[in-house]
Protein backbone atom coordinates (compact mmCIF):
# COMPACT_ATOMS: atom_id res chain seq x y z
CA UNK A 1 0.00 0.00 0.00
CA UNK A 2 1.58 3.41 -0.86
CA UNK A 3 1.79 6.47 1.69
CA UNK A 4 -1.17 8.73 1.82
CA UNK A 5 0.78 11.84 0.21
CA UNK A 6 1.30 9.69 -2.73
CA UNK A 7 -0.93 9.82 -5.33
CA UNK A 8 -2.12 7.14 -8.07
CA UNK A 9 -2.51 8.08 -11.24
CA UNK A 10 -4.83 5.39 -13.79
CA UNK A 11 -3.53 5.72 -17.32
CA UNK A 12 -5.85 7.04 -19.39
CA UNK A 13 -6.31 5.55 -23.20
CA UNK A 14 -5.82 8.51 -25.34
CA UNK A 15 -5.93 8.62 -29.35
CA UNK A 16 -3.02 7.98 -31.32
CA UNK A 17 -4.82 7.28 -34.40
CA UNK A 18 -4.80 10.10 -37.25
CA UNK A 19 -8.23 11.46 -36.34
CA UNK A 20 -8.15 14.12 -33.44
CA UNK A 21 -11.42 15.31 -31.78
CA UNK A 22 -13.14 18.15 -33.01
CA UNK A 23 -12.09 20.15 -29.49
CA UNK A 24 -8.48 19.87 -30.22
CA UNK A 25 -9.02 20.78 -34.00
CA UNK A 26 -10.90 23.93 -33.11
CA UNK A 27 -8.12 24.80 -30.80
CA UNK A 28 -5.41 24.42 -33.15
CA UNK A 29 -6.37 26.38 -35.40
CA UNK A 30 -7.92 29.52 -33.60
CA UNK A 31 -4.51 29.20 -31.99
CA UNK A 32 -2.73 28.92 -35.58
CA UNK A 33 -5.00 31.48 -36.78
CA UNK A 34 -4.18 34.22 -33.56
CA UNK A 35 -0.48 33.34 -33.85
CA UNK A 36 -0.50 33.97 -38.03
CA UNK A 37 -2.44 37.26 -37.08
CA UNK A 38 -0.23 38.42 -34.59
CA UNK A 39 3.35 37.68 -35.81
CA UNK A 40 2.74 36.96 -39.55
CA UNK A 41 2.82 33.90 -41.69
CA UNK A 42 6.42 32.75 -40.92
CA UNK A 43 5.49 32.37 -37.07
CA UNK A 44 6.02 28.63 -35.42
CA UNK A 45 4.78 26.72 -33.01
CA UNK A 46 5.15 23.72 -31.12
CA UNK A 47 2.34 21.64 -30.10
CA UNK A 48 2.97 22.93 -26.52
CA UNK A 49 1.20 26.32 -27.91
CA UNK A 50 -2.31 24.88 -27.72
CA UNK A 51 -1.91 24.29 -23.88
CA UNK A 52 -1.52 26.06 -20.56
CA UNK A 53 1.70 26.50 -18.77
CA UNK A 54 -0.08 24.02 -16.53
CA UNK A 55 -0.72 20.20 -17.29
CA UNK A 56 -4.52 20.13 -16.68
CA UNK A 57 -5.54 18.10 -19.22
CA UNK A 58 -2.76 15.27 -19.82
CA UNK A 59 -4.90 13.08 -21.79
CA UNK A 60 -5.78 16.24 -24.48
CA UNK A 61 -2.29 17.10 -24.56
CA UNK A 62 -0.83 13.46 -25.23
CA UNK A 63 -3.27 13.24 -28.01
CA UNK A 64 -1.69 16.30 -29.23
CA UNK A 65 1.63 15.33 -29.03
CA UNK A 66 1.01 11.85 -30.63
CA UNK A 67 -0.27 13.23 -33.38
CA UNK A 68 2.48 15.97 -33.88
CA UNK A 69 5.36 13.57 -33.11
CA UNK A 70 4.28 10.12 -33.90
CA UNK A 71 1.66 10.27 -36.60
CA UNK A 72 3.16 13.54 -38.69
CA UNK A 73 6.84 13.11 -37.56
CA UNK A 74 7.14 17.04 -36.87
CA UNK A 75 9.76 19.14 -35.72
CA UNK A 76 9.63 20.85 -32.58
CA UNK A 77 8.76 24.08 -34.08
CA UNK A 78 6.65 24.20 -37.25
CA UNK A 79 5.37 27.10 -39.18
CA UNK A 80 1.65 27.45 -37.88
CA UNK A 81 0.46 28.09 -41.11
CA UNK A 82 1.41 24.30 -41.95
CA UNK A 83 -0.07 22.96 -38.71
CA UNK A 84 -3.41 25.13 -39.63
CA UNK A 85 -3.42 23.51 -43.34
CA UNK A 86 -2.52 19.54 -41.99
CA UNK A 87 -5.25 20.32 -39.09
CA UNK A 88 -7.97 22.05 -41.64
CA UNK A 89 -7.20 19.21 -44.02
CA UNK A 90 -8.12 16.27 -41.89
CA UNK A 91 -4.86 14.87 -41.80
């Protein structure tokens, strides 16, 4: 039996197929969109740009980072106007 100040963490199953959820798409690319506004079309990103400083959603950002790293292969930092077309296209 662990200590009471330890805390147990279930995994979680999170997507790592090609398809994101709609939540995630929508957030990529208003955040694609407000970076390409704001700093002009040769801005990057990494996939760390859709989140918080904080890591309240694990599961969400996994699913992010699958499909950035895994799926897609990406650098670290990618122009967001590439991440906006990949997201808006489906892929």
């Amino acid at each position: 039996m662990l200590p009471a100040d330890r805390v147990v963490h279930r995994l979680l199953p999170i997507n790592t197929g090609k398809t994101m959820r709609a939540s995630l798409r929508a957030k990529i690319l208003a955040v694609c969109d407000k970076q390409i506004q704001a700093k002009g079309e040769t801005v990057g990103l990494s996939f760390y740009a859709f989140f918080a400083n904080k890591n309240d959603d694990p599961v969400l950002l996994m699913e992010a980072a699958s499909w950035w790293i895994q799926t897609h292969q990406l650098d670290h930092f990618e122009k967001a106007r590439k991440i906006r077309s990949m997201v808006a296209a489906g892929l």
